[in-house]
Protein backbone atom coordinates (compact mmCIF):
# COMPACT_ATOMS: atom_id res chain seq x y z
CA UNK A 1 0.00 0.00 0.00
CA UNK A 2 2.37 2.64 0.92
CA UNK A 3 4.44 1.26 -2.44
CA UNK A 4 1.47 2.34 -4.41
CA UNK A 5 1.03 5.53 -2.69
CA UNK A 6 4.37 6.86 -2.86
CA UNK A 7 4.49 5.43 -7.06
CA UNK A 8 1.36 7.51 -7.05
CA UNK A 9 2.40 10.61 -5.08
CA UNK A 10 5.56 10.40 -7.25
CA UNK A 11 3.49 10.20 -10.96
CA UNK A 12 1.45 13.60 -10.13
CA UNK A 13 4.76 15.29 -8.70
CA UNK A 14 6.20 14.59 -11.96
CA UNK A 15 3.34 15.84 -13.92
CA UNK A 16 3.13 19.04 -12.05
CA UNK A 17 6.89 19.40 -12.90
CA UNK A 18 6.20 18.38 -16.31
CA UNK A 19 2.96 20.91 -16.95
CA UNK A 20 4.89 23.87 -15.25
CA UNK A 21 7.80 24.16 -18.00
CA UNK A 22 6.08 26.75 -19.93
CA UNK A 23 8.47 29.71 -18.74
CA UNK A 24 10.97 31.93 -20.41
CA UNK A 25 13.84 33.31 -19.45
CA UNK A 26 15.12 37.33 -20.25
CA UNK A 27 17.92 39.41 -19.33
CA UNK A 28 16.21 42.45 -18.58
CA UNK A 29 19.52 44.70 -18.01
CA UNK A 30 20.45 43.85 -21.88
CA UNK A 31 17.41 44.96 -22.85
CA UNK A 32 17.31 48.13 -20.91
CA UNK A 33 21.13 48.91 -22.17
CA UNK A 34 19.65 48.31 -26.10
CA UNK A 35 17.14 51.37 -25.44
CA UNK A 36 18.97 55.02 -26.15
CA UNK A 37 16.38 56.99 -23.74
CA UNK A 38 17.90 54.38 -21.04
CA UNK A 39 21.18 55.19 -21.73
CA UNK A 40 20.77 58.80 -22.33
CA UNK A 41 19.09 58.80 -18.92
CA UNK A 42 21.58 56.52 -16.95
CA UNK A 43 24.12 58.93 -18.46
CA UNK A 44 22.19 62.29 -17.00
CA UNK A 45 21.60 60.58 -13.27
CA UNK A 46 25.51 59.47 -13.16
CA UNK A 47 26.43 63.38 -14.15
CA UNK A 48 24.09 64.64 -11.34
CA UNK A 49 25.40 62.25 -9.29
CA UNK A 50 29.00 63.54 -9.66
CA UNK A 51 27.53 67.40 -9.82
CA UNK A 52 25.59 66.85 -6.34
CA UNK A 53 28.14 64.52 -4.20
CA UNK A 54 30.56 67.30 -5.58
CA UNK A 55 28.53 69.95 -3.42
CA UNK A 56 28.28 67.43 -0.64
CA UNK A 57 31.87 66.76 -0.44
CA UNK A 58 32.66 70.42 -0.41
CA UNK A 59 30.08 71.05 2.52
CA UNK A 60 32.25 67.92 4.81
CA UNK A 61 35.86 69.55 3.53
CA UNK A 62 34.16 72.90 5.26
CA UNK A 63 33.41 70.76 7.90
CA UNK A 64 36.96 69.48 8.20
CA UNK A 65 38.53 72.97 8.01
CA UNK A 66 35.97 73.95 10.71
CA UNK A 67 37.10 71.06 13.15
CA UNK A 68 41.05 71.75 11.82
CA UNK A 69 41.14 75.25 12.90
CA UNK A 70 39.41 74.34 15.91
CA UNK A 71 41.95 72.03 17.03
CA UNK A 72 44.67 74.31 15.87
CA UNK A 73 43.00 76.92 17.98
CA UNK A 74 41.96 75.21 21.34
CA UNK A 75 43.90 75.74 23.76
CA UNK A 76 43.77 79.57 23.62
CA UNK A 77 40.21 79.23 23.82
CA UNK A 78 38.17 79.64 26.55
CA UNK A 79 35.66 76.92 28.27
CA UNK A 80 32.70 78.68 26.68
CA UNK A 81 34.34 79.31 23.62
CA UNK A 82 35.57 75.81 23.06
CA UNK A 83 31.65 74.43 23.65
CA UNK A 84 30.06 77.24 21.46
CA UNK A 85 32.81 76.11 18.68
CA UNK A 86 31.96 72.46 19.23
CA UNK A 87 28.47 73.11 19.11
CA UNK A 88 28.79 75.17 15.59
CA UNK A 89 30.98 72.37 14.17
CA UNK A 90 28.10 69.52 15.60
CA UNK A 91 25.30 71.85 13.67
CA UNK A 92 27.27 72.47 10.45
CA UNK A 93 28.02 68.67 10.26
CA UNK A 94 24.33 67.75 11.15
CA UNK A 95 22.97 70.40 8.25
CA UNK A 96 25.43 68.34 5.76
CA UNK A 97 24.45 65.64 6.43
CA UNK A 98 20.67 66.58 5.99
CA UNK A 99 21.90 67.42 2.93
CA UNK A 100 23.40 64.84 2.04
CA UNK A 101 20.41 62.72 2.56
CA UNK A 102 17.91 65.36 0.85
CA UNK A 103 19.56 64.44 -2.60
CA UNK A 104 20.89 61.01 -1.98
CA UNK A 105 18.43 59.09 0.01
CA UNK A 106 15.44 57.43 -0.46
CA UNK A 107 13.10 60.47 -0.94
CA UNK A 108 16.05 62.58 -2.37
CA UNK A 109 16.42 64.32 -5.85
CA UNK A 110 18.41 61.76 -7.33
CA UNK A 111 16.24 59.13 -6.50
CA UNK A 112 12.94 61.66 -7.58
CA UNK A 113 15.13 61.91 -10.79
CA UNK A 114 15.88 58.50 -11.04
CA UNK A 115 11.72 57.87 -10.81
CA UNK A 116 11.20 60.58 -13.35
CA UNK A 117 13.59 59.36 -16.09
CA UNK A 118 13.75 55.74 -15.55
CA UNK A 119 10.24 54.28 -14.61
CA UNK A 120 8.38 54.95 -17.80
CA UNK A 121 11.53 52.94 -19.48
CA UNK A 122 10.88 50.23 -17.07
CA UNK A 123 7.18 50.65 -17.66
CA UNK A 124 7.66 50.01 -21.13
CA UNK A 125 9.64 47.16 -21.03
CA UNK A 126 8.02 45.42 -18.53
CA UNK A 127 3.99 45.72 -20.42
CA UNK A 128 6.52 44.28 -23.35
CA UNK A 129 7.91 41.38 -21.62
CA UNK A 130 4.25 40.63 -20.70
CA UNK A 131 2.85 41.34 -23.86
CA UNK A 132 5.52 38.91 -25.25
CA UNK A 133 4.62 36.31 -22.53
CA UNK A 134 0.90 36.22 -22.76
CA UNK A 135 0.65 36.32 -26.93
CA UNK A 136 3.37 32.94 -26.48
CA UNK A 137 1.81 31.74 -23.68
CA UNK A 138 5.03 31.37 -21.29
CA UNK A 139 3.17 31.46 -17.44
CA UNK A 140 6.18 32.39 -15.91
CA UNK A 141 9.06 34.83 -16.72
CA UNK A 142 12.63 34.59 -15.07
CA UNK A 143 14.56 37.20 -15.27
CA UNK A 144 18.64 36.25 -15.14
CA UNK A 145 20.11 39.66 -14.90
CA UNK A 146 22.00 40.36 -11.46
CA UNK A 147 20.41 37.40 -10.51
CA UNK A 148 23.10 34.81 -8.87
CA UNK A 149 20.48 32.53 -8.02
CA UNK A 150 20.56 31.25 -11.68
CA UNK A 151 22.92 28.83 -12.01
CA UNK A 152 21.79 27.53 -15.47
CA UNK A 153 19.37 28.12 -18.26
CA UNK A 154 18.93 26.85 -21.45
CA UNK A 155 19.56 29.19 -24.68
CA UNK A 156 16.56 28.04 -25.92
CA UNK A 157 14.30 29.72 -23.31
CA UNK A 158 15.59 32.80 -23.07
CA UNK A 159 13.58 35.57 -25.42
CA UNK A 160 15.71 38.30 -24.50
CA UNK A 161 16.17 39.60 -28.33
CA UNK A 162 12.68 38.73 -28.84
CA UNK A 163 11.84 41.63 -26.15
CA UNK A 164 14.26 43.72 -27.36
CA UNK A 165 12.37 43.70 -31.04
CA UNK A 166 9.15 44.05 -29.40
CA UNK A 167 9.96 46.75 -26.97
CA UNK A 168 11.83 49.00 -30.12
């Protein structure tokens, strides 16, 4: 009995396996890199990028002469003098770093930027890959870029350029 159930158990584990092949595999980072706007945009967020982590980096070398000439200057100053200088070099590096987060973090301008240039790329892409799926009736889509999970995948399941022609 328990022969038969595990022979039976074993026959519909191999047909789910069997029915659920109907996927397709895409590299969704080539595809992006074949669109111009992408690019075009990628290349605008990396120059803002440098432009606003130059201000940043400008505000913490002010910071650094601040805190220099402090220590330079210490012990000719006074108790309440040395405090009110420590305090002014605590608030200058607290306002840069508010700063620092207002265009870098997760609500910043780059990342607003980022939202603005990049999602309706990703948009379109994405209503392609599905397009693509549904009209060749793939259920599932894996997507192998940055993805170290994927150890191996068959050439003949990835539609990658087949996206890429759709999506242009």
């Amino acid at each position: 009995m328990k022969k038969i159930f595990a022979l039976v158990l074993g026959l519909m584990a191999f047909m789910g396996v069997a029915s659920a092949q109907n996927y397709m595999v895409v590299d969704s980072e080539k595809i992006f890199k074949s669109i111009d706007e992408y690019n075009t945009a990628m290349t605008e967020l990396d120059n803002l990028a440098k432009k606003y982590q130059a201000q940043v980096d400008s505000k913490f070398e002010e910071i650094e002469n601040l805190y220099n000439n402090y220590q330079q200057q210490k012990v000719s100053l006074s108790a309440i003098a040395r405090t009110a200088r420590e305090q002014l070099i605590l608030d200058a590096e607290a306002e840069a770093v508010k700063f620092q987060e207002s265009i870098f973090g997760n609500e910043g301008l780059l990342m607003k930027k980022r939202i603005e240039l990049i999602q309706p790329i990703q948009e379109r892409v994405f209503k392609a890959i599905e397009l693509y799926a549904k009209s060749n009736s793939f259920d599932m889509v894996l997507d192998i870029a940055s993805n170290a999970t994927m150890l191996y995948y068959s050439p003949a399941v990835n539609r990658t350029e087949e996206v890429i022609k759709l999506v242009k």
